[in-house]
Protein backbone atom coordinates (compact mmCIF):
# COMPACT_ATOMS: atom_id res chain seq x y z
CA UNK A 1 -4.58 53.75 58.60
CA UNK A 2 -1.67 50.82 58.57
CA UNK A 3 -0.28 50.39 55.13
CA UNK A 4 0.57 47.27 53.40
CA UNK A 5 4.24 47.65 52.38
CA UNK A 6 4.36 46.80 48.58
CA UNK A 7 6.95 43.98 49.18
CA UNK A 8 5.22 41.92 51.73
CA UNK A 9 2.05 42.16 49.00
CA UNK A 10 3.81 41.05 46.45
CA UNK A 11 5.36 38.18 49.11
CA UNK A 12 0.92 37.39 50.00
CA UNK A 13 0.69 36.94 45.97
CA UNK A 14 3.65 35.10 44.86
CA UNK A 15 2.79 32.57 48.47
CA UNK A 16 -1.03 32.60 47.35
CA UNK A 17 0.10 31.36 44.02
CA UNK A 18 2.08 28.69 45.29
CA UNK A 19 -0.44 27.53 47.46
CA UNK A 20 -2.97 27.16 44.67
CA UNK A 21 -4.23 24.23 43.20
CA UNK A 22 -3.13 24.01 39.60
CA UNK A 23 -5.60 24.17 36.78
CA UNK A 24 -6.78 20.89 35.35
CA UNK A 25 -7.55 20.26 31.04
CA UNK A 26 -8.71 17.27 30.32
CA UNK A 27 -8.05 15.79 26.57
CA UNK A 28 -8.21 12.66 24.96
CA UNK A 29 -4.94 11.08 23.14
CA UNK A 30 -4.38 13.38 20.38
CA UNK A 31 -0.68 12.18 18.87
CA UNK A 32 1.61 9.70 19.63
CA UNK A 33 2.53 11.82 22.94
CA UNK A 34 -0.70 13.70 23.75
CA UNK A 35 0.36 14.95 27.37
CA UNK A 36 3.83 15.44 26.47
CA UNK A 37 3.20 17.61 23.35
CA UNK A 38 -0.18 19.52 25.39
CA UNK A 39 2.73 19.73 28.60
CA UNK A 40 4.60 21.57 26.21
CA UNK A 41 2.34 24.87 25.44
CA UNK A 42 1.57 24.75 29.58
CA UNK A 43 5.24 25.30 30.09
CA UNK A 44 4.66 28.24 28.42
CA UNK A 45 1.44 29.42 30.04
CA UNK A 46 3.31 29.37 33.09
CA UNK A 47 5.79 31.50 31.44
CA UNK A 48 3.27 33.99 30.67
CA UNK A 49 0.69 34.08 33.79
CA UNK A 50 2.52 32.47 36.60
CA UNK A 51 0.00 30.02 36.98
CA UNK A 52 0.74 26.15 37.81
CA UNK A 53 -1.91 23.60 35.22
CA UNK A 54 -1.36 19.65 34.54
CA UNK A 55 -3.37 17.61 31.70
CA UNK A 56 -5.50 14.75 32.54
CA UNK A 57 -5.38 11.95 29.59
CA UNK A 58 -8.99 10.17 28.55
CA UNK A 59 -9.33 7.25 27.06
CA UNK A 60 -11.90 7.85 24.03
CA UNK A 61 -13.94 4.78 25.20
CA UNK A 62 -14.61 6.44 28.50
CA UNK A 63 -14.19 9.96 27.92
CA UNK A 64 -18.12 10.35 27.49
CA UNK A 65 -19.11 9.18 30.63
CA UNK A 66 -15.97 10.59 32.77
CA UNK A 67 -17.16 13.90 31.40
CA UNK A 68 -21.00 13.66 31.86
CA UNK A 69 -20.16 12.50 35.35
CA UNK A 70 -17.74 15.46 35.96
CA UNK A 71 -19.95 18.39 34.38
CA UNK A 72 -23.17 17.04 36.57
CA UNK A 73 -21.11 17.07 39.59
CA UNK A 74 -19.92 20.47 39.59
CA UNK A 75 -16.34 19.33 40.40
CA UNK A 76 -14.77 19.07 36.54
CA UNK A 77 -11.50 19.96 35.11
CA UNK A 78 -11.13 23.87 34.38
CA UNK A 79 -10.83 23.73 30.67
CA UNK A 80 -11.84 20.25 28.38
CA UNK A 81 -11.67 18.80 25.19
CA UNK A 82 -14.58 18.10 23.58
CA UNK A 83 -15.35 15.97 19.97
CA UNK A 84 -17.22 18.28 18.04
CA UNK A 85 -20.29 17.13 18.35
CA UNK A 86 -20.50 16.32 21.90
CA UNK A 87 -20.46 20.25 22.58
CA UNK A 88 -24.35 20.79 21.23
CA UNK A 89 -25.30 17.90 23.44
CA UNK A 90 -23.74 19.14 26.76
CA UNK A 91 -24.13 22.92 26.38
CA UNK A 92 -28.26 21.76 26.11
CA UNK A 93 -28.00 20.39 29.35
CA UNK A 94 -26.73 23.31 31.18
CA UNK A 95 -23.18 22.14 31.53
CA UNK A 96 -21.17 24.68 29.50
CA UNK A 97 -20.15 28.26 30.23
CA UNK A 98 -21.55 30.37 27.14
CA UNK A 99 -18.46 31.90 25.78
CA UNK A 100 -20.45 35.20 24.20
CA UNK A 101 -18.79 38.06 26.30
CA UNK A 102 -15.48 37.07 25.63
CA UNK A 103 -15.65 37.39 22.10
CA UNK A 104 -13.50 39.88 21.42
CA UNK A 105 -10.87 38.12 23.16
CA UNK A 106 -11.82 35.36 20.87
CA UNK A 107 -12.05 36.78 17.82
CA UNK A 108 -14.60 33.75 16.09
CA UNK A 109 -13.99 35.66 12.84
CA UNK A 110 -10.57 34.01 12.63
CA UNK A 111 -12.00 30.50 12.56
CA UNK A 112 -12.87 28.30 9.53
CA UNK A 113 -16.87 28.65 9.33
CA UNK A 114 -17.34 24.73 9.12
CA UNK A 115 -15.59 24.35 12.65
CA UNK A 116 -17.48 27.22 14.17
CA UNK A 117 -21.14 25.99 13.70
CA UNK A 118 -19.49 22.92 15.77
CA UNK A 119 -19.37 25.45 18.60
CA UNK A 120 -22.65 25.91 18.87
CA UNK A 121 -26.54 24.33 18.91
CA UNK A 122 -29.03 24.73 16.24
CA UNK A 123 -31.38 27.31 16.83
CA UNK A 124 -29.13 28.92 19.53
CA UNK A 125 -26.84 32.07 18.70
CA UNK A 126 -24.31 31.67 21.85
CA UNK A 127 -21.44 30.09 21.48
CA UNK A 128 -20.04 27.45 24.11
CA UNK A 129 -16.74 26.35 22.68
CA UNK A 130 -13.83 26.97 20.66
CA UNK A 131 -12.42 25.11 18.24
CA UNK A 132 -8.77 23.38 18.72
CA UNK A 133 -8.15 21.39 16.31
CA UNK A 134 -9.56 19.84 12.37
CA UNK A 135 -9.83 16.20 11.70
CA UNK A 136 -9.83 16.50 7.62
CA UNK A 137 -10.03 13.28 5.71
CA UNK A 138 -9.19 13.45 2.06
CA UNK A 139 -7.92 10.60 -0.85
CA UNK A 140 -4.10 9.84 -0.34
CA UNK A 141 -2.19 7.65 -2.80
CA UNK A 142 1.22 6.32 -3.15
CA UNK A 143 3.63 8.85 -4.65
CA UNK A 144 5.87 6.02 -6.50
CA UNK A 145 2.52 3.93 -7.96
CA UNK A 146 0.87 6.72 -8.68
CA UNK A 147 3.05 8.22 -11.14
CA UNK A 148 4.11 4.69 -12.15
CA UNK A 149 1.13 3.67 -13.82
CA UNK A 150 0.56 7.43 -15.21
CA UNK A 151 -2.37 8.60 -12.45
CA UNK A 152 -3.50 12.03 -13.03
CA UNK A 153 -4.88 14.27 -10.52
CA UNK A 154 -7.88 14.82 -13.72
CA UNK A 155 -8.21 11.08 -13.47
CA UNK A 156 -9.28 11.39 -9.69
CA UNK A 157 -11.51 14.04 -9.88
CA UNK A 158 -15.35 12.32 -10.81
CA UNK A 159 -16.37 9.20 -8.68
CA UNK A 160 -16.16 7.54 -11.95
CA UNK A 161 -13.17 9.03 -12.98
CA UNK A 162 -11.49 7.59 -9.39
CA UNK A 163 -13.44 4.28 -10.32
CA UNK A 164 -12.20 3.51 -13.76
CA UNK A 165 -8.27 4.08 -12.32
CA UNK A 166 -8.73 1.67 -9.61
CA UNK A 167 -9.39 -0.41 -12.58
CA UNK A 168 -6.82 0.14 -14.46
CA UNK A 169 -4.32 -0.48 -11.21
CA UNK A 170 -6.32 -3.98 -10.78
CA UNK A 171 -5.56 -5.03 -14.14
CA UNK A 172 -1.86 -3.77 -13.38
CA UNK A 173 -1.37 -6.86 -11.47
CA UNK A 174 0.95 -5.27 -9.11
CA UNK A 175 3.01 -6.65 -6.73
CA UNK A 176 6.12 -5.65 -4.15
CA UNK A 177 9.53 -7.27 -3.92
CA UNK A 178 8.18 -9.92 -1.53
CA UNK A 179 5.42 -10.77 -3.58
CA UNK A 180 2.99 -9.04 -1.58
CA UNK A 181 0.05 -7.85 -3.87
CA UNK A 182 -0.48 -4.18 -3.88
CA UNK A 183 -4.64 -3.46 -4.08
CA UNK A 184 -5.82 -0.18 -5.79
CA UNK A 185 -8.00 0.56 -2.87
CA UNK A 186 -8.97 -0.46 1.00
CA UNK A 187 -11.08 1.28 3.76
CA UNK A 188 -12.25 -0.45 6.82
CA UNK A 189 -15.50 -2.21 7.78
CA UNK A 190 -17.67 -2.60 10.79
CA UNK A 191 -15.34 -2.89 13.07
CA UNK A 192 -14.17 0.44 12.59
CA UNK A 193 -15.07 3.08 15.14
CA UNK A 194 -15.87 5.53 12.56
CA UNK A 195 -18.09 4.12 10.10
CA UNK A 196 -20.31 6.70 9.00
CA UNK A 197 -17.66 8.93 8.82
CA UNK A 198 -16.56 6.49 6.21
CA UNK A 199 -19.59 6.79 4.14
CA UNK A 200 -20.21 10.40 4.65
CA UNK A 201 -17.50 11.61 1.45
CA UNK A 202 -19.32 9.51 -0.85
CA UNK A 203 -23.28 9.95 0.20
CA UNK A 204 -22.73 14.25 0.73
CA UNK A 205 -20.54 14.17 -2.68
CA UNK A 206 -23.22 12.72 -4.19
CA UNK A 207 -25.88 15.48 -2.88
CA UNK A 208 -27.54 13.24 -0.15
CA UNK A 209 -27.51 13.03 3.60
CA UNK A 210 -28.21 11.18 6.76
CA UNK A 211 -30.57 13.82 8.09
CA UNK A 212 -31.77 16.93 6.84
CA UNK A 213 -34.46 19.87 8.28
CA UNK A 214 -37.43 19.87 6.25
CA UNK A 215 -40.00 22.42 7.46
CA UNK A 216 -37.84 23.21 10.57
CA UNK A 217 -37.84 19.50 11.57
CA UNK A 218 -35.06 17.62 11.62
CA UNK A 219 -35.88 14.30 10.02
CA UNK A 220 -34.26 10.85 8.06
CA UNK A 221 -32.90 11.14 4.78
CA UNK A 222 -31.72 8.00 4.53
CA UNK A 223 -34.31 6.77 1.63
CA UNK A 224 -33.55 9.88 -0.46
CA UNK A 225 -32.63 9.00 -3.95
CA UNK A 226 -28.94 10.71 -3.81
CA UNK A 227 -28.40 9.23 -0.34
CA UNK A 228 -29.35 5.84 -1.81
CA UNK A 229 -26.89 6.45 -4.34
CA UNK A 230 -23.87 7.33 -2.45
CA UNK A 231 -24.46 4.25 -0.21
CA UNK A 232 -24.38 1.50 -2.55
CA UNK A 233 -21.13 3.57 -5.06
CA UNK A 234 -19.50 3.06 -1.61
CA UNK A 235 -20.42 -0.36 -1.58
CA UNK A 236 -19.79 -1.07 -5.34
CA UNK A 237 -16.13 -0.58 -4.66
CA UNK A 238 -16.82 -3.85 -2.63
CA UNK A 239 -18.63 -5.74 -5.20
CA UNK A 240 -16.54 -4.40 -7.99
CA UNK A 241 -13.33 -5.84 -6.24
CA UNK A 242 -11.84 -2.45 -6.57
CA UNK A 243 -10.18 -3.13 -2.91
CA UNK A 244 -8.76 -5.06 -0.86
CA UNK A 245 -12.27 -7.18 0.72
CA UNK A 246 -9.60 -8.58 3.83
CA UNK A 247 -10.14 -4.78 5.15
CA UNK A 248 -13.43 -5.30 5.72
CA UNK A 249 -12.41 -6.99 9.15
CA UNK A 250 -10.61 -4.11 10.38
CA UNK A 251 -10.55 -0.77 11.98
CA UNK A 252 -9.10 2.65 10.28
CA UNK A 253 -5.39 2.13 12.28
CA UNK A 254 -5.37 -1.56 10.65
CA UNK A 255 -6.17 -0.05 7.23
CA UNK A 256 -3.56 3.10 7.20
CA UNK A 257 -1.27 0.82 8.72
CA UNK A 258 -1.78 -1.12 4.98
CA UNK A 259 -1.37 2.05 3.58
CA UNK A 260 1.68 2.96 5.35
CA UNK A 261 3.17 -0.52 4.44
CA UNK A 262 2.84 0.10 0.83
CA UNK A 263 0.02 -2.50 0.49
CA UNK A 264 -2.51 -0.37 -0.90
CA UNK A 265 -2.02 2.70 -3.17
CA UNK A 266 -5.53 4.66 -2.36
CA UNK A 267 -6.57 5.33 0.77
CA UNK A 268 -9.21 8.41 2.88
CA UNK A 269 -6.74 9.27 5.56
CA UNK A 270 -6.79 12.68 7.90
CA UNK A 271 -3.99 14.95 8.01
CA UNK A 272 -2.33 13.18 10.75
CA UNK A 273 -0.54 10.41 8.30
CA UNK A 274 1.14 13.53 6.08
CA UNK A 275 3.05 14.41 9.61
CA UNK A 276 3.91 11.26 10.64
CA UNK A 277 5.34 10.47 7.15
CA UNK A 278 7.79 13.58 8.18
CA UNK A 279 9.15 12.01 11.44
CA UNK A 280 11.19 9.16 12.71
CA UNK A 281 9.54 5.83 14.50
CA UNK A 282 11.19 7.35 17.43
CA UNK A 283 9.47 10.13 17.57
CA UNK A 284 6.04 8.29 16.76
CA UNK A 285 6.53 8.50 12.44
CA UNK A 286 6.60 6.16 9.44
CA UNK A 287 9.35 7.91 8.29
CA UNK A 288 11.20 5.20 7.37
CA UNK A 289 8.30 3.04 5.89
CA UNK A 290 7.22 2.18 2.92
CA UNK A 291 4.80 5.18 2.36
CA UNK A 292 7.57 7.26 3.90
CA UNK A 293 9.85 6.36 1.50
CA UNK A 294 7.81 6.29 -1.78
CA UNK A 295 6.38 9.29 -1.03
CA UNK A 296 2.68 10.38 -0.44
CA UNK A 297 0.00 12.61 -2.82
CA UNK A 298 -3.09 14.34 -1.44
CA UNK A 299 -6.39 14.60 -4.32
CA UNK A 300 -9.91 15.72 -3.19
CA UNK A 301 -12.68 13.47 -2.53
CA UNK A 302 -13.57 12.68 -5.96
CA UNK A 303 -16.63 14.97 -6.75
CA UNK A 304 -20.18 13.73 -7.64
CA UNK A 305 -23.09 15.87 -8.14
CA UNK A 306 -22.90 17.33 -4.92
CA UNK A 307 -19.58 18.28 -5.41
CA UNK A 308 -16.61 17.51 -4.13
CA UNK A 309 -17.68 17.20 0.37
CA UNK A 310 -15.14 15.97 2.72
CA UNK A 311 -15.44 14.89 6.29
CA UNK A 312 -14.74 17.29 8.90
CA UNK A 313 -14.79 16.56 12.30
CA UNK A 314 -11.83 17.28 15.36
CA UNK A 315 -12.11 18.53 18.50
CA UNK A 316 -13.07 22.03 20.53
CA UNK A 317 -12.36 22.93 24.01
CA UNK A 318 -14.72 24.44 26.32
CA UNK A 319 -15.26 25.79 29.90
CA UNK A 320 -17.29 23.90 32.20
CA UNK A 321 -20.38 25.72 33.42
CA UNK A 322 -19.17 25.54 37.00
CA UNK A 323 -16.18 27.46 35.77
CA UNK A 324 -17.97 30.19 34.33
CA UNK A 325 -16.14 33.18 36.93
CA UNK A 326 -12.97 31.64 37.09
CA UNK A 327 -10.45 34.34 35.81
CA UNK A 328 -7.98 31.36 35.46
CA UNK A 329 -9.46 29.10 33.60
CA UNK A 330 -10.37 31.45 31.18
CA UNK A 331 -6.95 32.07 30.68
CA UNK A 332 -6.00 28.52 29.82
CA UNK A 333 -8.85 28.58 27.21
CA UNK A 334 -7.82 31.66 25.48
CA UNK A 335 -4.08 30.18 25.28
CA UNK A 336 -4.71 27.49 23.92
CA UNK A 337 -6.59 28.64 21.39
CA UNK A 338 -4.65 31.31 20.64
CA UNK A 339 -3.19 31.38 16.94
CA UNK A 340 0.29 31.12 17.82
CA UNK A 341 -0.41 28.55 20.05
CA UNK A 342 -2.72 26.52 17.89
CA UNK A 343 -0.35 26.48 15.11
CA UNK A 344 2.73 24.79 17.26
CA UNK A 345 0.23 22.54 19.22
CA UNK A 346 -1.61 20.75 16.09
CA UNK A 347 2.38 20.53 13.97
CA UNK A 348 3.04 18.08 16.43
CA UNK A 349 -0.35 16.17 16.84
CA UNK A 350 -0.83 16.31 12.80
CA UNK A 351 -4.38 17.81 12.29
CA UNK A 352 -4.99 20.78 11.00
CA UNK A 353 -5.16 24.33 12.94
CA UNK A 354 -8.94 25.65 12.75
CA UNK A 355 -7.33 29.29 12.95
CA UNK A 356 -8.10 30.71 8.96
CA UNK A 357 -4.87 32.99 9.35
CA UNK A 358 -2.45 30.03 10.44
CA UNK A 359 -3.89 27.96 7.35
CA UNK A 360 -3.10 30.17 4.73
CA UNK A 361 0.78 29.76 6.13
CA UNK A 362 0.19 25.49 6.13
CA UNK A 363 -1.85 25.84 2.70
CA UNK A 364 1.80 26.97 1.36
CA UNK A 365 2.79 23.35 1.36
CA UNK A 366 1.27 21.48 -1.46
CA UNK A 367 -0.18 18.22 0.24
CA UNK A 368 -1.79 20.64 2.82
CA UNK A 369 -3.04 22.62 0.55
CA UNK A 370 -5.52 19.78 -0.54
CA UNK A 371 -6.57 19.29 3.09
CA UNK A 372 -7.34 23.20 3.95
CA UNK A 373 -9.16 23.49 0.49
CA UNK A 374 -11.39 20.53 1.47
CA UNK A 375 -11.91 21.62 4.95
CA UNK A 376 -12.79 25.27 3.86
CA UNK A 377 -15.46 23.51 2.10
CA UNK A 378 -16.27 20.00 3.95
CA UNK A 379 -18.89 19.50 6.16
CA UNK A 380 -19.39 18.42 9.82
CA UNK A 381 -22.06 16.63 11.22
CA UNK A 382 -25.57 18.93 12.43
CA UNK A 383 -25.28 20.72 15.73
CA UNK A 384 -28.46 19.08 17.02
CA UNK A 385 -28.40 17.23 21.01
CA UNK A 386 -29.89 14.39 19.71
CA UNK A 387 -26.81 13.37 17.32
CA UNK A 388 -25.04 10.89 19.10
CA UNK A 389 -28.34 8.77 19.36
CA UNK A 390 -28.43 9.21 15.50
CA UNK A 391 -25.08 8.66 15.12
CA UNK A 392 -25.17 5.15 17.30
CA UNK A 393 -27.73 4.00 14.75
CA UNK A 394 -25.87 4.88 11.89
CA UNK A 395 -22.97 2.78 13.48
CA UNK A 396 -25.63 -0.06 14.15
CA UNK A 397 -26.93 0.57 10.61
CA UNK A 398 -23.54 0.14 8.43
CA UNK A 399 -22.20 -2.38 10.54
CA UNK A 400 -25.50 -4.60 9.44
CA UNK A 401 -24.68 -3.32 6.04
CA UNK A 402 -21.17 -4.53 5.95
CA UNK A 403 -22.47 -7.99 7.43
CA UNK A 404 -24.04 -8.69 4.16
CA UNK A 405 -20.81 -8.89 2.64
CA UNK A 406 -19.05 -11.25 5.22
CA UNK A 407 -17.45 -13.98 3.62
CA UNK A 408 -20.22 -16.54 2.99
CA UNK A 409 -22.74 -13.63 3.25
CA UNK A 410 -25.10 -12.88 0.36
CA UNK A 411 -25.61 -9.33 -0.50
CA UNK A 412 -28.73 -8.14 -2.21
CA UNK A 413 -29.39 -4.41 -3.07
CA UNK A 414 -33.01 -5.91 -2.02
CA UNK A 415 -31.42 -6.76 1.36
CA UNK A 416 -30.09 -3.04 1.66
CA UNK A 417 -33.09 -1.46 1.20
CA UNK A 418 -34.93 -3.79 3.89
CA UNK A 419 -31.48 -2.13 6.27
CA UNK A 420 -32.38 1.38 5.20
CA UNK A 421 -36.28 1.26 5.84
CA UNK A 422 -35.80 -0.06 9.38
CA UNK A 423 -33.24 2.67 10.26
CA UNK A 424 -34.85 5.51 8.39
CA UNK A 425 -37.91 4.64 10.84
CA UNK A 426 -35.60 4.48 13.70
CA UNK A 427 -33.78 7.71 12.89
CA UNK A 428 -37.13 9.20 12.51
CA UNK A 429 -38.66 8.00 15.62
CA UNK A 430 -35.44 9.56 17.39
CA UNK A 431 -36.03 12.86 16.10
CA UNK A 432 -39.52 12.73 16.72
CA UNK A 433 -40.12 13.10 13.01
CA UNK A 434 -44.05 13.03 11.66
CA UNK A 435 -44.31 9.38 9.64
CA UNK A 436 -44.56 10.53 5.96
CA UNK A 437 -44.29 8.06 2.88
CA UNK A 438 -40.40 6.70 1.81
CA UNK A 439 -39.02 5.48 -1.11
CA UNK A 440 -40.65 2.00 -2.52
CA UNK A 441 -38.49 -0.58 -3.26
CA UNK A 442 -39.08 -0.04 -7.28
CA UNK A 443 -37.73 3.98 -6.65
CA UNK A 444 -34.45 2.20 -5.03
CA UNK A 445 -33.48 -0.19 -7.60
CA UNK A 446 -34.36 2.38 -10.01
CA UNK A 447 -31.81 5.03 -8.25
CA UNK A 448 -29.56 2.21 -8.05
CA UNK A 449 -29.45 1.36 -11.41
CA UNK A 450 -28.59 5.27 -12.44
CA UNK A 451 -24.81 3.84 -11.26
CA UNK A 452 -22.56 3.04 -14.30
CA UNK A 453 -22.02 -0.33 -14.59
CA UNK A 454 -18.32 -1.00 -13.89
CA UNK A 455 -18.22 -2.78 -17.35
CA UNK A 456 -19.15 0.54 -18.75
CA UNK A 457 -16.00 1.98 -17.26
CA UNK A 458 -13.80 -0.62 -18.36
CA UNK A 459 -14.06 -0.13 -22.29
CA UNK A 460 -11.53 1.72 -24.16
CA UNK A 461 -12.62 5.31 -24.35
CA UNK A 462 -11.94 5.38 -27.75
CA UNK A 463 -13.75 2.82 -30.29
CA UNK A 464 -12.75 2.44 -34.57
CA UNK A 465 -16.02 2.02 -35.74
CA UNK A 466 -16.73 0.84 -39.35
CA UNK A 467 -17.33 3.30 -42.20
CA UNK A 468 -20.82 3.93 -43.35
CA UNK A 469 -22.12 3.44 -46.83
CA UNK A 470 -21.76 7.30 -47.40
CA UNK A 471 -18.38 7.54 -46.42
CA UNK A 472 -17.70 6.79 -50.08
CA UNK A 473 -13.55 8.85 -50.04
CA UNK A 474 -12.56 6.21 -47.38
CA UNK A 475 -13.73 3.53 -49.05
CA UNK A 476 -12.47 4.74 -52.58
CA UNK A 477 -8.86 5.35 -51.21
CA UNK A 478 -9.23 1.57 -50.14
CA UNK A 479 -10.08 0.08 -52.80
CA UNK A 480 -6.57 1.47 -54.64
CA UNK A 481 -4.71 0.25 -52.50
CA UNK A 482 -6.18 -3.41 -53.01
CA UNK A 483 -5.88 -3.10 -56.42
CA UNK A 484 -2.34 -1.63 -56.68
CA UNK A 485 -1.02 -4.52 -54.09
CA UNK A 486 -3.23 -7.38 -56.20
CA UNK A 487 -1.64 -6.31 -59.06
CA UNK A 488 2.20 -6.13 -57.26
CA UNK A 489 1.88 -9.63 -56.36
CA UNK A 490 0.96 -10.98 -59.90
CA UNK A 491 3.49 -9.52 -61.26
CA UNK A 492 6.52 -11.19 -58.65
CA UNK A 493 4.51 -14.61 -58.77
CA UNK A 494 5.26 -14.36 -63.11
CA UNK A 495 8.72 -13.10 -62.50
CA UNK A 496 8.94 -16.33 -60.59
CA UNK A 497 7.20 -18.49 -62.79
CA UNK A 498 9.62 -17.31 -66.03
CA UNK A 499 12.69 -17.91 -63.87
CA UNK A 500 12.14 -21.26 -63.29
CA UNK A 501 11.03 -22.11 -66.98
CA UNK A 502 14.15 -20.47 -68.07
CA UNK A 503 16.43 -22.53 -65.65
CA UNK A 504 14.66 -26.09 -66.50
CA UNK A 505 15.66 -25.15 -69.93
């Protein structure tokens, strides 16, 4: 029997790896470099395994349809991002490789619960995914005006609370060195890309929901008395003109970009715009602008009675069902999501790592403290195939909302409720839902009016009130001293009096 000599083998391998075609991850652009930064760890890879892999950029408005079109075919990248809940809709379809027997190699312990349920789909045990990076949204506010007008984290911490400051700030008048005005408050409107994501703080914070499994089937909540109720506080920061209203025609990058200018001192902002605060315009920062210059604060999402629930969303990578034997691409999933890995890849894209071990190491800083503290106890949206129907008629749903106040629109709370009936039908219908009875109109304004009024708010907290009839110490103490200063002044007015006499004389 010929042998191979062990040098012309290892000649075969290194050729054979040279020849191969290099692995392919697609993402979409995460930071102000997204293949540059991703190009980065695959330098490293190579380092490591010898094997050759390029990124492929998406576009987020065509990422959905590149992908479905790519995972049906067979013929998809080896390893690709996915938002976290696109991954329940595509592993039901057949299209991702269930991840199960690699999870020791894994290790899903390590991950922050609220990201790993966005691995999987409800009712399933396997996991298809693993989670790359956080997209954590909590309150930010302007270092400098904040402790200007004497802000307290305490003041922040009801929805009330965060309501009667933004008062105080409006009253405040306040105004930059060009005469810009600066507004308490501004978040965008329907022509934002994420607008339930926008109302989801306020409605979970107040203990309600979009959707919610009743009996084991997934139905509308949108005409439940809290969910009611964190709608229309969200709205009353509108009609209180407790921000700026101008917002209302833009998108989230318009509205941080306010932030960032120092136009607004309150803003919901992810994780990304504490980074960028930290680096030059070069390099993709605002370190230089106003907000990098006066300084930033991270608070929670003020709390109602549902607590205190921020947004979490981000992004998990996964392996494509069609390259569910490849050794390689395997690999490049494990690196990447490997803690070491994870840690330098989301520093330089500005979300936080979903690796529980690498945030105890960013909760050491004290503005990301706030964010991992809020993630470790946010919520994501259900792991349910059907969500991005539901969530395209939330979109459709708030962006009729926000029409009502257009300028020259006419809002009416009775208007609102007309919105939420036909899309808690809608919803319903989606979900295949039974038809049960919803809230009546009289229920709504009744929940509505549980609100404080903003007039409420505004009143000094503490009141001098008169002194009752039995209050008779007070009242005796008081009656001295009228008597005593009576008699004072009689006395001068005669000294007077007797001095003139005596000069006429």
């Amino acid at each position: 029997m010929n042998r191979i000599p062990k040098i012309v083998l290892a000649a075969l391998s290194v050729f054979s790896l040279a020849l191969a075609k290099p692995l392919e991850v697609w993402i979409m652009p995460n930071g102000a470099n997204p293949q540059g930064i991703l190009e980065e760890r695959l330098v490293d890879f190579k380092k490591e395994t010898g094997l050759d892999a390029k990124v492929v950029v998406l576009d987020w408005g065509e990422a959905w349809s590149r992908i479905t079109a790519a995972l049906e075919s067979g013929k998809g990248p080896d390893v690709l991002q996915l938002g976290t809940t696109w991954v329940s809709y595509f592993a039901s379809q057949g299209h991702l490789t269930a991840l199960d027997p690699f999870a020791s190699q894994i290790d899903p312990d390590r991950f922050m619960s609220t990201s790993w349920k966005t691995t999987q789909v409800d009712g399933d045990t396997s996991f298809y995914a693993i989670p790359w990076f956080v997209d954590i949204r909590v309150l930010m506010g302007n270092r400098h005006w904040v402790e200007a007008q004497g802000i307290k984290t305490s003041d922040l911490a009801k929805v009330d609370g965060f309501r009667k400051a933004l008062v105080k700030l409006r009253k405040a008048g306040l105004v930059r060195d060009d005469a810009t005005p600066i507004y308490p408050f501004a978040f965008p409107g329907k022509s934002d890309w994420n607008i339930p994501h926008n109302f989801a703080p306020w409605i979970w914070s107040q203990g309600g929901d979009f959707i919610g499994k009743v009996n084991g089937q997934w139905r509308s909540q949108l005409l439940e008395k809290n969910t009611v109720i964190g709608i229309r506080r969200y709205i009353g920061f509108v009609l209180d003109s407790l921000m700026n209203q101008n917002a209302l025609k833009e998108n989230s990058a318009q509205v941080t970009g306010r932030f960032n200018n120092g136009e607004q001192i309150f803003a919901v902002n992810t994780s990304e715009v504490i980074m960028q605060t930290r680096v030059s315009e070069t390099e993709g920062g605002t370190l230089n602008s106003k907000i990098g210059q006066e300084g930033i604060l991270t608070f929670p999402i003020p709390a109602g009675p549902g607590g205190s629930v921020a947004f979490v969303g981000g992004s998990n990578l996964a392996l494509p069902q069609a390259k569910s034997k490849d050794a390689n691409a395997l690999k490049l999933l494990l690196f990447l999501t490997r803690a070491d890995n994870l840690d330098k890849y989301t520093k330089k894209i500005g979300f936080l790592p979903p690796d529980k071990g690498v945030l105890q190491v960013w909760a050491q800083d004290p503005l990301y403290r706030v964010l991992v503290e809020q993630a470790e106890k946010g919520r994501a949206y259900p792991n349910i195939p059907d969500w991005g129907t539901v969530e395209s008629m939330l979109v459709e749903m708030f962006s009729a909302v926000w029409t009502l106040l257009d300028v020259g629109g006419i809002y009416t709370d009775e208007d609102l409720y007309k919105i939420l009936v036909q899309y808690n039908d809608k919803v319903n219908e989606a979900l295949k839902a039974p038809v049960v009875n919803h809230m009546q109109l009289p229920e709504f304004t009744a929940a509505i009016n549980e609100i404080t009024p903003l007039a409420s708010l505004e009143q000094d907290s503490v009141k001098v009130e008169a002194p009752t009839e039995t209050d008779t110490s007070s009242m005796a103490g008081l009656d001295w001293k009228i008597v005593a200063g009576c008699g004072l002044l009689l006395v001068l007015l005669g000294a007077v009096i007797f001095i003139r006499k005596k000069r006429a004389s």
